[in-house]
Protein backbone atom coordinates (compact mmCIF):
# COMPACT_ATOMS: atom_id res chain seq x y z
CA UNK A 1 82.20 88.36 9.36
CA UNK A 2 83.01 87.78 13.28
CA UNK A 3 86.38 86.62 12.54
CA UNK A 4 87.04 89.87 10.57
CA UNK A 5 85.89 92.21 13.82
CA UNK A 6 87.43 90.57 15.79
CA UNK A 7 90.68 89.93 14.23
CA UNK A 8 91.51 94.04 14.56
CA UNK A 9 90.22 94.10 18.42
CA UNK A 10 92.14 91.62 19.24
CA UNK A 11 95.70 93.34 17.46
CA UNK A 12 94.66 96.75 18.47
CA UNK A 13 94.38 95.04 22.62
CA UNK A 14 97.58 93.67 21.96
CA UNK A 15 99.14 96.61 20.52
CA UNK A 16 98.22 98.82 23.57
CA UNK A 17 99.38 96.26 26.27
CA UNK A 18 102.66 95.84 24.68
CA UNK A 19 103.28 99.39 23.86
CA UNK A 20 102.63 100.39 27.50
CA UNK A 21 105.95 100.70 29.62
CA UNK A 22 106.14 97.45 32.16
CA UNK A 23 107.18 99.35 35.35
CA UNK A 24 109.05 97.40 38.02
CA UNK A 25 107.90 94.98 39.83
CA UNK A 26 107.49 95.98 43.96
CA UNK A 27 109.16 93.94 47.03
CA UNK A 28 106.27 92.98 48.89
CA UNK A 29 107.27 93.88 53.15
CA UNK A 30 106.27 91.96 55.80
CA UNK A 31 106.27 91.73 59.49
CA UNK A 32 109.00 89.26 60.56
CA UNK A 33 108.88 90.05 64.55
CA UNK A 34 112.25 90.82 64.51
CA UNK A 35 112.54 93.84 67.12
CA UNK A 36 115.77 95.82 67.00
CA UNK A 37 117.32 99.20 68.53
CA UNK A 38 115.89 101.93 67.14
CA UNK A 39 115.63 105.95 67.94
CA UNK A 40 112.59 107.96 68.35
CA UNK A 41 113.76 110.61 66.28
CA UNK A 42 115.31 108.28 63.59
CA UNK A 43 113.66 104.82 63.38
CA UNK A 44 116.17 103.29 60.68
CA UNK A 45 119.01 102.95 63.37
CA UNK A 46 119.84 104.20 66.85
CA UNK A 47 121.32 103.13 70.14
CA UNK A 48 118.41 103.13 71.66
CA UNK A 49 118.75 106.18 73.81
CA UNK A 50 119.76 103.80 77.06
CA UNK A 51 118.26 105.47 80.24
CA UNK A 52 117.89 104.34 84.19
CA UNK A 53 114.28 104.62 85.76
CA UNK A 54 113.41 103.33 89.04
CA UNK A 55 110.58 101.35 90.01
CA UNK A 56 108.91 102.03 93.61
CA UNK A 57 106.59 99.68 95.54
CA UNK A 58 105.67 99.41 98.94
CA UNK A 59 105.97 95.91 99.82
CA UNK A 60 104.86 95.70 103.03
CA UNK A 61 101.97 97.14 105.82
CA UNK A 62 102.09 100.41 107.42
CA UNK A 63 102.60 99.86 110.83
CA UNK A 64 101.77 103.03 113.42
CA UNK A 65 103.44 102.57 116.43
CA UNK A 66 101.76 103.55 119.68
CA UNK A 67 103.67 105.03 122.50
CA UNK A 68 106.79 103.37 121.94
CA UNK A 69 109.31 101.95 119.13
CA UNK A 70 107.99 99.98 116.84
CA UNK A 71 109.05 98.35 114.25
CA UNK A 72 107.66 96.34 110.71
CA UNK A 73 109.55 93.36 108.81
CA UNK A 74 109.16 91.86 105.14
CA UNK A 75 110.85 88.19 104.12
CA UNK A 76 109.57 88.23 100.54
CA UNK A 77 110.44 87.46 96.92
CA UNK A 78 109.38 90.51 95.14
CA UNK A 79 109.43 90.32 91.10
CA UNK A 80 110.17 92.88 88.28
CA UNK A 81 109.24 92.19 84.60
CA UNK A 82 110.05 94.11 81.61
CA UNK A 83 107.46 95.84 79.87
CA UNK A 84 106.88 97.76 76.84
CA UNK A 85 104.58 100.55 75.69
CA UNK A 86 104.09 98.98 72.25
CA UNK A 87 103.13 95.09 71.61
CA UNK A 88 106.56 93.40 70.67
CA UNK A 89 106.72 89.52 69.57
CA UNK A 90 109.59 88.89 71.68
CA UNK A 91 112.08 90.74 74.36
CA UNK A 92 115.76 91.47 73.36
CA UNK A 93 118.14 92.69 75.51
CA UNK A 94 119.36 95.22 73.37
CA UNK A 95 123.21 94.78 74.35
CA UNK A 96 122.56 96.04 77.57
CA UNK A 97 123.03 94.09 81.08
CA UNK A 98 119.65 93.86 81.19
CA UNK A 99 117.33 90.54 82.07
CA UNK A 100 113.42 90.12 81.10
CA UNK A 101 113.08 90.07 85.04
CA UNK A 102 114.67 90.20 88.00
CA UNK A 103 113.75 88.83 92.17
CA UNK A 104 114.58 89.91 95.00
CA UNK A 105 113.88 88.49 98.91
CA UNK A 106 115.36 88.60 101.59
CA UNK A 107 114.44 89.64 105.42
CA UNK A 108 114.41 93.60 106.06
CA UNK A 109 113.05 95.27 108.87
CA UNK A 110 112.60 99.06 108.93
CA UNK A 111 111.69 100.76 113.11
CA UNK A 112 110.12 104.22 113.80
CA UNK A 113 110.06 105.86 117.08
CA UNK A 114 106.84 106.56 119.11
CA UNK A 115 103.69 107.91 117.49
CA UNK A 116 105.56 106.90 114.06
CA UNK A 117 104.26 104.98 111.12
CA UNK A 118 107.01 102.99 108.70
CA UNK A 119 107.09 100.79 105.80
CA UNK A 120 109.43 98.99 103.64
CA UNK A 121 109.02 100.09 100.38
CA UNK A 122 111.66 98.38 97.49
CA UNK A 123 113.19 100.21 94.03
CA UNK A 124 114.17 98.32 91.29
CA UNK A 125 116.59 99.38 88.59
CA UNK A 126 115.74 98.80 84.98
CA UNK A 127 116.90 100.67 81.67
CA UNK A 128 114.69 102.02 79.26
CA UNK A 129 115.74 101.72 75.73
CA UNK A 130 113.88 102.38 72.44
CA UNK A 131 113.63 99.41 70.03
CA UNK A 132 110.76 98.65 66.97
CA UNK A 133 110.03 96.23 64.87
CA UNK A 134 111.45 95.50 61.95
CA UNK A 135 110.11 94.05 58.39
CA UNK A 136 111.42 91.89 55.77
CA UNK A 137 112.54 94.96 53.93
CA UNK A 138 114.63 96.24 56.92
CA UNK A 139 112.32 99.32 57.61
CA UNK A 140 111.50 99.48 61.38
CA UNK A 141 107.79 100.09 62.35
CA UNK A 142 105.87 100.36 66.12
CA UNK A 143 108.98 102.21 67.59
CA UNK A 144 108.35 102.55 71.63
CA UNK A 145 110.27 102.04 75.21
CA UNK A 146 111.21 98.77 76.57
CA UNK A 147 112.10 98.96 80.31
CA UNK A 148 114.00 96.09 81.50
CA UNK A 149 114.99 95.32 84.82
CA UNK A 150 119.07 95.27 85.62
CA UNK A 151 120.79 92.19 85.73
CA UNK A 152 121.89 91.40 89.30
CA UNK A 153 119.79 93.93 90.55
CA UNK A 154 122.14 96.60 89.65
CA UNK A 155 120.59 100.08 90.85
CA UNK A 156 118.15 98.18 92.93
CA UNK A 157 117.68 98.42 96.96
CA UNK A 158 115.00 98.04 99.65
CA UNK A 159 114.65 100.83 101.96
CA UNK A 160 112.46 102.50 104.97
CA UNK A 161 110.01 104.98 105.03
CA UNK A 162 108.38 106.70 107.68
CA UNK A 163 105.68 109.39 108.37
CA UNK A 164 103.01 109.93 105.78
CA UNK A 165 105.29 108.72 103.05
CA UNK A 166 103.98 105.28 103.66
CA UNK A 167 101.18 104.44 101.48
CA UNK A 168 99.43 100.77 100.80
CA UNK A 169 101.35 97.94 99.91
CA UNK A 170 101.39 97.65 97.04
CA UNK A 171 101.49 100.97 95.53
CA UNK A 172 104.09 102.13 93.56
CA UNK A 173 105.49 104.91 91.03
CA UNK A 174 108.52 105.38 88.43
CA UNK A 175 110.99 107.34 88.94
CA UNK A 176 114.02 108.92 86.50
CA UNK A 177 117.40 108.41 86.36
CA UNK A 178 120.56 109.20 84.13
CA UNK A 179 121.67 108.35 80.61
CA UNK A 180 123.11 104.97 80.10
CA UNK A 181 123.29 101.59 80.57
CA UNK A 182 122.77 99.60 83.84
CA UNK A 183 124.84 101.27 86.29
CA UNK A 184 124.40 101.92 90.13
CA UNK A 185 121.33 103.99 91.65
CA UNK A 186 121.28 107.84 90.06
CA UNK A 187 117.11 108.52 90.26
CA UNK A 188 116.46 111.99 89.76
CA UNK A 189 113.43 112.45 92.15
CA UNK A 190 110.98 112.85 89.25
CA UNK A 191 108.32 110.78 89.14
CA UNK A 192 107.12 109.68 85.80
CA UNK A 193 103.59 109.08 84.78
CA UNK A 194 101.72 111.48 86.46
């Protein structure tokens, strides 16, 4: 009597399973780190809307001079790395003239006249292009802005300031630019960030 009960469950459980439609089997995506261009507005593919921004930092002392000239001198190595607003795996340069840092040092000296305060302050050129990660399915995830300094320090200078420009060394702010690739200094006077 058990083998006749369950002789029919076990057809009829058989019967259902194979009459049921096998559907397709899914590609299973993973992260492979790869990063790649991308576009904010369309992840799947893009340039990577190329732009120049320009890094500001005050690299040395303010110096106030008293009753006559004065003046105030840096001979540094100052470094630029890139950086990214989303957590990538690894840097790429995106086909752009771009490195994941750049130095420079040298000797500048910057002079006020009486009653004056100066400072030499630095900018360093770096293009901002969009890139995201891609899976093992080629669909591109964590889309954000990597800013990379220029190669050979395109777009980058040190300079003077005077007056209550001068701030601490050390402090700094972004600045825009232009569309495009590395190319020679075209900031925009807006600062970015605040």
């Amino acid at each position: 009597m058990l083998s006749i009960t369950s002789a029919p469950l076990l057809v009829s459980l058989i019967a259902s399973v194979s009459a049921s439609p096998i559907g397709e089997v899914q590609k299973r995506c993973s992260p492979d780190g790869e990063i790649t261009l991308a576009s904010t507005s369309n992840p799947v593919a893009g340039d990577g809307n190329p732009h120049q921004n320009y890094y500001h930092e005050q690299i040395s002392d303010t110096v106030t001079c008293a009753s006559g000239d004065c003046s105030v001198s840096v001979s540094d190595t100052v470094t630029l790395s890139y950086h990214s607003d989303v957590s990538l795996n690894n840097w790429i340069s995106g086909g752009f003239d771009v490195a994941q840092s750049f130095s420079m040092g040298s000797d500048y000296a910057c002079n006020a006249g009486a009653n004056d305060e100066v400072c030499v302050w630095i900018s360093f050129g770096t293009t901002a292009y969009t890139v995201g990660s891609r899976d093992t399915c080629g669909n591109i995830y964590d889309v954000g802005v990597l800013q990379s300094p220029n190669k050979n320090g395109q777009g980058s200078t040190f300079y003077c300031v005077t007056g209550k420009d001068c701030r601490t060394k050390g402090q700094g702010y972004w600045e825009g630019g232009c569309a495009g690739g590395p190319q020679g200094n075209c900031g925009n006077g807006q600062v970015l960030g605040s």
